[in-house]
Protein backbone atom coordinates (compact mmCIF):
# COMPACT_ATOMS: atom_id res chain seq x y z
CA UNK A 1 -17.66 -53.28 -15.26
CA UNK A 2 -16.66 -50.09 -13.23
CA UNK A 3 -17.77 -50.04 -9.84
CA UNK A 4 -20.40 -46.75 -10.11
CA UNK A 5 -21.49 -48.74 -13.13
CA UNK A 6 -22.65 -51.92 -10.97
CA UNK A 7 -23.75 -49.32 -7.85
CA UNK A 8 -26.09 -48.04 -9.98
CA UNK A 9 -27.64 -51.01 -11.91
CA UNK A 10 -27.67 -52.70 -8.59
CA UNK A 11 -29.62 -49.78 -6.96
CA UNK A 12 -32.04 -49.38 -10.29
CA UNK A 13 -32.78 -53.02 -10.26
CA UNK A 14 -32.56 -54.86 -6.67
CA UNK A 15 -32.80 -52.27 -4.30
CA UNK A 16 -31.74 -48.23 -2.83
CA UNK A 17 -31.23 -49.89 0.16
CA UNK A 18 -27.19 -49.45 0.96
CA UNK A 19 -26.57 -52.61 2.27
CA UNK A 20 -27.81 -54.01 -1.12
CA UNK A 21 -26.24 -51.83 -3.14
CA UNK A 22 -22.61 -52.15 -1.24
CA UNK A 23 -23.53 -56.33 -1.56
CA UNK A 24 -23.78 -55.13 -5.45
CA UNK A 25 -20.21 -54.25 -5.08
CA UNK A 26 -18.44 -56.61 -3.10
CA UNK A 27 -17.48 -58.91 -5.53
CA UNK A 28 -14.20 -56.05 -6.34
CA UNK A 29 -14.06 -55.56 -2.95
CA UNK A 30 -10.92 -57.86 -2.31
CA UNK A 31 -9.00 -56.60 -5.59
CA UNK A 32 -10.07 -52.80 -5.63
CA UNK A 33 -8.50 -53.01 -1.85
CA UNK A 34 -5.53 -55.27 -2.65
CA UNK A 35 -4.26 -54.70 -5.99
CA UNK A 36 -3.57 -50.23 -4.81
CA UNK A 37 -1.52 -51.91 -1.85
CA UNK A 38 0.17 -54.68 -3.63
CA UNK A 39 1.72 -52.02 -6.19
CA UNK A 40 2.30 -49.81 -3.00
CA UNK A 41 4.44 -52.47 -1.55
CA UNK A 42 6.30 -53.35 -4.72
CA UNK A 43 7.38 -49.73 -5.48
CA UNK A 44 5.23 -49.78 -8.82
CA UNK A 45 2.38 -47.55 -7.61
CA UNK A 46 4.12 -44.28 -9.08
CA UNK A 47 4.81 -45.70 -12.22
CA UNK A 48 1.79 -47.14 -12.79
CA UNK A 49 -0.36 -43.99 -12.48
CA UNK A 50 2.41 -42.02 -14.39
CA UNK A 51 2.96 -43.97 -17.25
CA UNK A 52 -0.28 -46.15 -17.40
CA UNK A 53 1.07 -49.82 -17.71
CA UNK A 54 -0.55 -51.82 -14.25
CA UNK A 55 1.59 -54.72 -13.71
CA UNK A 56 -0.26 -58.19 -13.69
CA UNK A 57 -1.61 -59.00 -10.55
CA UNK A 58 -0.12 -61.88 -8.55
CA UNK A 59 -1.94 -65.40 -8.73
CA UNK A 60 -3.81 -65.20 -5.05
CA UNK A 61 -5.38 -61.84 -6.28
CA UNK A 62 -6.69 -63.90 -9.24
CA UNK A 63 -7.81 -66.82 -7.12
CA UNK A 64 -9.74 -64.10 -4.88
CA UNK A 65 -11.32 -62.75 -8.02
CA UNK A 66 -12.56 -66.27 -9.00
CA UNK A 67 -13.86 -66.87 -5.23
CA UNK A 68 -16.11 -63.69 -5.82
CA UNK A 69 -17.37 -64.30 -9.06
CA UNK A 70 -18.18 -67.83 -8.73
CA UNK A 71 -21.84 -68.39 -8.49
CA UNK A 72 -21.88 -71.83 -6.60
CA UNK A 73 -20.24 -69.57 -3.72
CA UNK A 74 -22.75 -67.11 -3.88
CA UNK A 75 -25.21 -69.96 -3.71
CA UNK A 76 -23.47 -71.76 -0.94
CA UNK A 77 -22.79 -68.33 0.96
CA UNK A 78 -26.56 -67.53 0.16
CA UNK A 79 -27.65 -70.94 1.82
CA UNK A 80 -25.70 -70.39 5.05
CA UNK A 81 -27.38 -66.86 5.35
CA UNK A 82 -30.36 -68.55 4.93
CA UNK A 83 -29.86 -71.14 7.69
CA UNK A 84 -28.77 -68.61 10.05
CA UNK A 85 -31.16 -66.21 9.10
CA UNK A 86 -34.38 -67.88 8.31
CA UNK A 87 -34.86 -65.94 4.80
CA UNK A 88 -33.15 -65.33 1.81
CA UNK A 89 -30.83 -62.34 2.03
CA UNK A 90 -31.93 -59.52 -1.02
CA UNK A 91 -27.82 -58.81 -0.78
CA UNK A 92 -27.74 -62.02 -2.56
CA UNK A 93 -29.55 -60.44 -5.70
CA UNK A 94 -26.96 -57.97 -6.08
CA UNK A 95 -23.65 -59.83 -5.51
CA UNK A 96 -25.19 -62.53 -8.46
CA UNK A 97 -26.52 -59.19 -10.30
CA UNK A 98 -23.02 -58.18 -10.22
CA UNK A 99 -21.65 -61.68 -11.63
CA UNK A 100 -24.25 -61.49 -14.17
CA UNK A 101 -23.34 -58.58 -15.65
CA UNK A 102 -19.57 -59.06 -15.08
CA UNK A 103 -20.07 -62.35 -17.42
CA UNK A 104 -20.55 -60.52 -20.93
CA UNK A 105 -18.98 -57.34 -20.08
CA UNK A 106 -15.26 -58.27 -19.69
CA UNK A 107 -13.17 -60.31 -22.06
CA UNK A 108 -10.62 -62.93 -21.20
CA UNK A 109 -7.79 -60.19 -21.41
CA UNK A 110 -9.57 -57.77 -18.89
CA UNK A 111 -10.25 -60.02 -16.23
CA UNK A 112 -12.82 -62.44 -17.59
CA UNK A 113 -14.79 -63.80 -14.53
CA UNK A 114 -14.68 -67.93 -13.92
CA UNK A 115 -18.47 -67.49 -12.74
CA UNK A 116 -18.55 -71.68 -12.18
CA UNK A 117 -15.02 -71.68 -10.22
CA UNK A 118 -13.78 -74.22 -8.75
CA UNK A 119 -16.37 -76.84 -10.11
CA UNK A 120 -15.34 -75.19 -13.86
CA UNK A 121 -12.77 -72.50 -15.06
CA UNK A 122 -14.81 -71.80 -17.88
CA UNK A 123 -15.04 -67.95 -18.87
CA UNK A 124 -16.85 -65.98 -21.58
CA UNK A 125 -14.77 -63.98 -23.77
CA UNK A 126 -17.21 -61.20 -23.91
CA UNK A 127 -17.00 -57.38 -24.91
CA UNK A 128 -14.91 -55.42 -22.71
CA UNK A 129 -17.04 -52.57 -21.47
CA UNK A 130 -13.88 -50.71 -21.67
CA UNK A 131 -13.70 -51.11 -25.14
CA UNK A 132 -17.41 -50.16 -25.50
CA UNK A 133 -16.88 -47.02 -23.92
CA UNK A 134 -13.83 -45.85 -25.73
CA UNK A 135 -16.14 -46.77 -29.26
CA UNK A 136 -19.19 -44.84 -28.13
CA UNK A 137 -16.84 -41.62 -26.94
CA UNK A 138 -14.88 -41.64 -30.63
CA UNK A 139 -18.08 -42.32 -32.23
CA UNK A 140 -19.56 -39.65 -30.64
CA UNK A 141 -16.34 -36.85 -31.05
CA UNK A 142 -16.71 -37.99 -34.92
CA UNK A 143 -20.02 -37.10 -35.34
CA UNK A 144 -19.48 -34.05 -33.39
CA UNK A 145 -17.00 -32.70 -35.24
């Protein structure tokens, strides 16, 4: 799902609070910041934005993906917070929010998350939110017209 997307259910559900909501987000932290750079440095950036074909990512930018939609990370990140902290952190709730909703909302093509990584690489094949979007918009311009 697109990051205003997840700010927004994050903020409606958890919390307005912006440490929540920016927890809500982190999970696309590490590719929304790598990916722009990684096209940068192989000379692909221009091409990509003018002609609309993103080359595949490389195989640590996967692996990073995975790492932050993997629930038993969040739970074993969660735990240390609450060691250190002496409660459970309510950023928590938004980074699993966000793995959640990734789950049925992207399909194996589109970045399907491994939410059980690395004790699974299991993935739903769900319905690209993309795809949803694009539906609704020439459903909508039909009926419009």
């Amino acid at each position: 799902m697109d990051p205003l997307t997840h700010l927004l259910i994050t903020r409606k559900a958890i919390s307005p609070d912006s440490k929540v909501v920016l927890a809500g987000l982190a999970a696309d932290v590490p590719f929304y910041l790598a990916y722009p750079i990684w096209l940068i440095q192989q000379g692909q950036i221009v091409t990509a934005l003018r002609k609309n074909e993103w080359p595949e990512a490389p195989k640590w930018m996967h692996i990073a993906h995975n790492i932050f939609h993997s629930l038993p990370v969040l739970l074993a990140v969660t735990v240390v917070i609450r060691l250190i902290r002496r409660r459970w952190p309510r950023e928590a709730l938004a980074w699993g929010l966000h793995i959640v909703v990734d789950i049925p909302t992207h399909s194996r093509q589109q970045w399907a998350p491994q939410f059980l990584w690395p004790l699974s690489d299991t993935t739903v094949d769900g319905i690209s939110w993309t795809e949803v979007m694009l539906s609704m918009t020439n459903w909508l311009l039909k009926r419009l017209e």
